[in-house]
C-alpha atoms as a PDB file:
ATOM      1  CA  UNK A   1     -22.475  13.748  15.949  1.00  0.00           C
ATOM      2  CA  UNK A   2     -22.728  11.208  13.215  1.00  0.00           C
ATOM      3  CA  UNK A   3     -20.594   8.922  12.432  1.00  0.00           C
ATOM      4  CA  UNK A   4     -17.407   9.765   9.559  1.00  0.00           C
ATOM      5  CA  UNK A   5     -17.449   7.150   7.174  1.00  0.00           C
ATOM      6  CA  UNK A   6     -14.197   6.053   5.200  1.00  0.00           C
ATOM      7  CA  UNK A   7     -14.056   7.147   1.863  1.00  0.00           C
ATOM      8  CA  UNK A   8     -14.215   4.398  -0.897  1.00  0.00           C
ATOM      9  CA  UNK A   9     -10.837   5.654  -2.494  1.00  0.00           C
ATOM     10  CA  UNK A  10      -7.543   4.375  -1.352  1.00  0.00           C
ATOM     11  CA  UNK A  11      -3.969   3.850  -2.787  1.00  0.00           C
ATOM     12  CA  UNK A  12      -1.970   0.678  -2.971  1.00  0.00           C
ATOM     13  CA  UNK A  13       1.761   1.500  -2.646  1.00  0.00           C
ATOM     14  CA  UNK A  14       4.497  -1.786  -3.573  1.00  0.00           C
ATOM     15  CA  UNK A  15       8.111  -0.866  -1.718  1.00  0.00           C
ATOM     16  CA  UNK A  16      10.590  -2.753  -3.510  1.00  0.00           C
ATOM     17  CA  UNK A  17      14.349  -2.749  -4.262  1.00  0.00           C
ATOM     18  CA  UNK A  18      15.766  -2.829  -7.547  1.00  0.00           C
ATOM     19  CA  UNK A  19      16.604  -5.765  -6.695  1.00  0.00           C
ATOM     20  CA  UNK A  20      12.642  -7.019  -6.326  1.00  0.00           C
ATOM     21  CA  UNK A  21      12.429  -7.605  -3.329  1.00  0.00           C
ATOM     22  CA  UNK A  22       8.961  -6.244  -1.525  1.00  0.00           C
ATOM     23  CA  UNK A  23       7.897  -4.855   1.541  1.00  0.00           C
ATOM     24  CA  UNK A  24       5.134  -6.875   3.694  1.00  0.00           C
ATOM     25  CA  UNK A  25       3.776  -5.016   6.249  1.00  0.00           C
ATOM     26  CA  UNK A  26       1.437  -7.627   8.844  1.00  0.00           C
ATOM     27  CA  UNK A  27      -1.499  -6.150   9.995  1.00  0.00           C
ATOM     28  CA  UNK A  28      -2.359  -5.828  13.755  1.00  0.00           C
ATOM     29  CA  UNK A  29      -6.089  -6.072  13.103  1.00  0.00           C
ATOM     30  CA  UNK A  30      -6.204  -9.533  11.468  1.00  0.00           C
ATOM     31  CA  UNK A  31      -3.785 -12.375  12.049  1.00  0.00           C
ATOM     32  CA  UNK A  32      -2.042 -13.535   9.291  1.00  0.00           C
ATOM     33  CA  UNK A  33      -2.756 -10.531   6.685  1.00  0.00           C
ATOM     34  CA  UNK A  34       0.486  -9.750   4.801  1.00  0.00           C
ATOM     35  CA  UNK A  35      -0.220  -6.710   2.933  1.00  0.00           C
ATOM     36  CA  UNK A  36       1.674  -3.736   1.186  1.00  0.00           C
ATOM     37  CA  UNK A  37       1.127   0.067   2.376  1.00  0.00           C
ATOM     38  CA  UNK A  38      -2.449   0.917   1.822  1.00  0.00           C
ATOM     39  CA  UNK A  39      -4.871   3.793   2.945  1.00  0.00           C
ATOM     40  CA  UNK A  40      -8.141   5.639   2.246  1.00  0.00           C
ATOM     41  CA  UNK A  41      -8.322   8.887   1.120  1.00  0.00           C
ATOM     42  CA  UNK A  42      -9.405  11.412   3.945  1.00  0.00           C
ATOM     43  CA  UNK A  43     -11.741  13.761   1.730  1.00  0.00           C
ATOM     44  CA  UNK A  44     -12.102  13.216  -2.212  1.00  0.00           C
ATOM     45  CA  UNK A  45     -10.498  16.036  -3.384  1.00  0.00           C
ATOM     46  CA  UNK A  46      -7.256  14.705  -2.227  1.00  0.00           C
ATOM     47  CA  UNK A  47      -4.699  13.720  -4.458  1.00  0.00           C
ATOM     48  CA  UNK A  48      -3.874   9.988  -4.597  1.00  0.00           C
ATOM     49  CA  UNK A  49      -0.134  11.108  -5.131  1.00  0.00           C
ATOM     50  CA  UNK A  50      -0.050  13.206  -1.673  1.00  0.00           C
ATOM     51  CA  UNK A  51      -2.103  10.497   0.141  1.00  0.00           C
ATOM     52  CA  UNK A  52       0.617   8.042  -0.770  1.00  0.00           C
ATOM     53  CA  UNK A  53       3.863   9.618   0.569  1.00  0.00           C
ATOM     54  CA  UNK A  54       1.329  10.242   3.906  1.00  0.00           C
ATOM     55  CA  UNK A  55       0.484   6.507   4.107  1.00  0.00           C
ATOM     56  CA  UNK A  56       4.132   5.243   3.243  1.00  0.00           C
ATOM     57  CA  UNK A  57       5.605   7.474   6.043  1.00  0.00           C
ATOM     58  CA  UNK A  58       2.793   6.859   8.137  1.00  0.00           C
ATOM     59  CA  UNK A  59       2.677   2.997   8.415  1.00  0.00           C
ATOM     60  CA  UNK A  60       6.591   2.629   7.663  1.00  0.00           C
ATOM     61  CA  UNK A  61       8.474   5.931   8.651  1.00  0.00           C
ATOM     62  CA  UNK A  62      10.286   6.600   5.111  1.00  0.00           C
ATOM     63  CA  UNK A  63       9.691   9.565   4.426  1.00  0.00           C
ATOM     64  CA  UNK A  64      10.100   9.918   0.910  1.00  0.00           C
ATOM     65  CA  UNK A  65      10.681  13.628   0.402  1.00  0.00           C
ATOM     66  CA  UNK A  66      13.694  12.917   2.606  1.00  0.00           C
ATOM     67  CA  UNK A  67      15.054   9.408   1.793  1.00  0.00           C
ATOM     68  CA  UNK A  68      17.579   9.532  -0.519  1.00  0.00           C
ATOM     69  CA  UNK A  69      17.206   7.012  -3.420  1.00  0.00           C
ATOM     70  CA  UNK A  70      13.438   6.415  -3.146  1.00  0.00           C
ATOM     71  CA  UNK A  71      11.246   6.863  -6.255  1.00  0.00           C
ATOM     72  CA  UNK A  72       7.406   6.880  -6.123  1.00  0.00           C
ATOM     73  CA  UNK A  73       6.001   6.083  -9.290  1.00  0.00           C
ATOM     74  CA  UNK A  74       2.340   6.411 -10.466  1.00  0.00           C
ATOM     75  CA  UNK A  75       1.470   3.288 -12.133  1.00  0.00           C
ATOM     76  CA  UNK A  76      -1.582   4.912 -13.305  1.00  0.00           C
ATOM     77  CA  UNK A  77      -4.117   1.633 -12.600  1.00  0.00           C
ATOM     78  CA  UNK A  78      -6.687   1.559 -10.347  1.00  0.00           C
ATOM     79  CA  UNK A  79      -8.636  -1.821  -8.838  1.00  0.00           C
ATOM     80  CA  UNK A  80     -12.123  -1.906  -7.596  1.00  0.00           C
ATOM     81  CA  UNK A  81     -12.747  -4.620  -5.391  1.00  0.00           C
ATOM     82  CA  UNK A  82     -15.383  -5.383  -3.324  1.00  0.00           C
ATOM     83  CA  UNK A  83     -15.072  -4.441   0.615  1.00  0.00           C
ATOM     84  CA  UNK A  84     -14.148  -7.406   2.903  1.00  0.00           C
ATOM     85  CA  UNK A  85     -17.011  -7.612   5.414  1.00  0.00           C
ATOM     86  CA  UNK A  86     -15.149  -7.374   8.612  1.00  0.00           C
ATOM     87  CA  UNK A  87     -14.426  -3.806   7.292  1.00  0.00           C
ATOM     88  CA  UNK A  88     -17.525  -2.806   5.887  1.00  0.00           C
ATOM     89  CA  UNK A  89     -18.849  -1.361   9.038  1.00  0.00           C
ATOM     90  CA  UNK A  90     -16.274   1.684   8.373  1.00  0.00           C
ATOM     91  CA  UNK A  91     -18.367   2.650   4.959  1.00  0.00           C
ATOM     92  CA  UNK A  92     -21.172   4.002   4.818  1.00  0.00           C
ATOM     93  CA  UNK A  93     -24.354   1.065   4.457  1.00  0.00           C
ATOM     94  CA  UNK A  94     -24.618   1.684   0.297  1.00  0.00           C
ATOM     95  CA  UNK A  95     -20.911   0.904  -0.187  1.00  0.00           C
ATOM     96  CA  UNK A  96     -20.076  -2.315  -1.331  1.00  0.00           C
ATOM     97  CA  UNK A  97     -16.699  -1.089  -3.469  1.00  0.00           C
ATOM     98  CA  UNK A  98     -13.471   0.459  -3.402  1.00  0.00           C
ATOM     99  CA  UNK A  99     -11.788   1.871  -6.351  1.00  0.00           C
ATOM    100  CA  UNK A 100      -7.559   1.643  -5.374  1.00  0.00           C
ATOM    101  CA  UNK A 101      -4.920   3.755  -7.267  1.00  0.00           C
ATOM    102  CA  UNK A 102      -1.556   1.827  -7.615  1.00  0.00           C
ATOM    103  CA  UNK A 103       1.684   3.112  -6.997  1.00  0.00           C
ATOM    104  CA  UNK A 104       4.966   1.778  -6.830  1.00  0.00           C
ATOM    105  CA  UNK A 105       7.896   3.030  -4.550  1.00  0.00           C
ATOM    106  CA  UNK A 106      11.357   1.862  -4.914  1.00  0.00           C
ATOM    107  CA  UNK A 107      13.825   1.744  -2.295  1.00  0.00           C
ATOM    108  CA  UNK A 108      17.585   1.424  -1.637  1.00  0.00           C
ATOM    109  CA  UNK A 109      18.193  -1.797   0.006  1.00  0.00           C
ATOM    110  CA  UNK A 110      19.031  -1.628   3.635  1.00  0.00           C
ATOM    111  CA  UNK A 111      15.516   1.029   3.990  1.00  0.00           C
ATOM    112  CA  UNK A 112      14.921   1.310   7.969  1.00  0.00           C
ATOM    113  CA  UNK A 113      10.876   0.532   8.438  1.00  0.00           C
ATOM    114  CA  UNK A 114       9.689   1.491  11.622  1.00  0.00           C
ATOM    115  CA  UNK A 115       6.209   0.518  11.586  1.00  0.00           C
ATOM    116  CA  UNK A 116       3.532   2.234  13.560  1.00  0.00           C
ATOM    117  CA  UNK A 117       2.272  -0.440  16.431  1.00  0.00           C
ATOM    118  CA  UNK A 118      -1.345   0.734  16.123  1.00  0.00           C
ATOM    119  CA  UNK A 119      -1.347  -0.457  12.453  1.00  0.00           C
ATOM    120  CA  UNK A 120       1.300  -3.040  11.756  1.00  0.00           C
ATOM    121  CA  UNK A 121       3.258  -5.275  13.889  1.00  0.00           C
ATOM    122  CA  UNK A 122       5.732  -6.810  11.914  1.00  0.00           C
ATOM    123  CA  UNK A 123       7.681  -5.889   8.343  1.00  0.00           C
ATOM    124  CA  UNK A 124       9.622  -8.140   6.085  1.00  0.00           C
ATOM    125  CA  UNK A 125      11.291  -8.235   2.561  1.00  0.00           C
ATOM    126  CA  UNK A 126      10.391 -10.848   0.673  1.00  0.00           C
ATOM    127  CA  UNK A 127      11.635 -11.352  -3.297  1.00  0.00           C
ATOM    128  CA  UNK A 128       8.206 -10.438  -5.409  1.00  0.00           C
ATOM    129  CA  UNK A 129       6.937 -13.812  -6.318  1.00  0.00           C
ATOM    130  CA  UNK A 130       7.280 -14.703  -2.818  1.00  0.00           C
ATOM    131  CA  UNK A 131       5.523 -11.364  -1.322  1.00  0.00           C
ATOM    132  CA  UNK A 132       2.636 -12.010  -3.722  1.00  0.00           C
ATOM    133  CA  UNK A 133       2.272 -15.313  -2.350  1.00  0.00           C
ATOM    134  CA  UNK A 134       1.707 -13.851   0.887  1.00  0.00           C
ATOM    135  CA  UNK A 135      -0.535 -11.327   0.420  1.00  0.00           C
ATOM    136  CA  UNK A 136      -3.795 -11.915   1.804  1.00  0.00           C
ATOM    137  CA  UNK A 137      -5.321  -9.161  -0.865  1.00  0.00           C
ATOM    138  CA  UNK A 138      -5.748 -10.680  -4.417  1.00  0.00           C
ATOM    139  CA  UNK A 139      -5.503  -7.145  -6.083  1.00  0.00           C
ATOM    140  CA  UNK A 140      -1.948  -6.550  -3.851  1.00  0.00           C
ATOM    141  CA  UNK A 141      -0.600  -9.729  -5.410  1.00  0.00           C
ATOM    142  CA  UNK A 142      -1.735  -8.757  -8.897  1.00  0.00           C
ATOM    143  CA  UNK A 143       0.228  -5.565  -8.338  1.00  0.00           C
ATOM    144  CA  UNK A 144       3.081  -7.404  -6.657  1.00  0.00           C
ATOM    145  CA  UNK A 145       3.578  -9.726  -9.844  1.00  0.00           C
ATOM    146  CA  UNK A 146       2.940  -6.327 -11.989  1.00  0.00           C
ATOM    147  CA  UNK A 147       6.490  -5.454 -10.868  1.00  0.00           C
ATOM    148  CA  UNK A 148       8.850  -6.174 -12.809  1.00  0.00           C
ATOM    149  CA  UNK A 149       7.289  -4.504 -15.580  1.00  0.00           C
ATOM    150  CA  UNK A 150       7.320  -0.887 -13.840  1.00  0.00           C
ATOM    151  CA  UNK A 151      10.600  -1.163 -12.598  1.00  0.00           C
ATOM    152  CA  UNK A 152      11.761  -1.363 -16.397  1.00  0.00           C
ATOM    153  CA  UNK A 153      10.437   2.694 -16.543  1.00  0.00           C
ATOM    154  CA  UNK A 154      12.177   3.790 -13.279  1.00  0.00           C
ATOM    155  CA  UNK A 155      15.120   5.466 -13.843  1.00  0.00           C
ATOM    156  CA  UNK A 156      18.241   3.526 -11.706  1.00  0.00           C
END
């Protein structure tokens, strides 16, 4: 059977308080990598919207549909970024680039993250300036310092 290649489509999702603060997830498969919920679409058709609240449950356990308070918002922006080459072996041999839609999902403070150990080994809440200073990703720190702007259009 041949190989299923990842899809070069993925969504970016910033948690954050009202209050600013971020969620950092650290990544299991490379030391040091701060990052914010992220994930590839798994077929093309599939809305970015959808794929998001399945990432943000999957790699933190809020469930969104469920979680009182929390607002995902659309931002409506997309990167494209060329593929780190430690990952490139999980795209097909022609992709270079991935185009990433941007959401933003705020939180109540206090939000219990229960990361899942195959993908993430440790959370923390940082205030934004500080998460995008950690970010390993360029285009997650652009959207990390994009904050405070969006949060302006969510309704409190």
């Amino acid at each position: 059977m041949p190989k299923a290649f990842k899809i070069p489509q993925s969504v970016l999702v910033v948690i954050h308080t009202a209050q600013l603060d971020v969620l950092l997830i650290k990544r299991v498969d490379a030391e040091g990598f701060w990052q914010s919920v992220t994930g590839s679409k798994e077929h093309p058709g599939e809305d970015y919207g959808e794929r998001a609240l399945r990432e943000v449950r999957e790699e933190t356990g809020i469930d969104c549909a469920h979680y009182p308070g929390a607002t995902l918002v659309d931002w409506n922006l997309e990167n494209v970024y060329a593929i780190y080459p430690r990952w490139s072996h999980r795209y097909a041999p022609d992709v270079q680039h991935n185009t990433e839609h941007l959401f933003g999902l705020m939180v109540p403070p206090g939000t219990v993250v229960r990361l899942n150990p195959r993908e993430h080994i440790e959370w923390r809440w940082l205030p934004w300036r500080e998460a995008a200073l950690a970010c390993f990703s360029p285009s997650n720190a652009e959207a990390i310092l994009m904050l405070p702007r969006w949060t302006a259009k969510v309704p409190q």
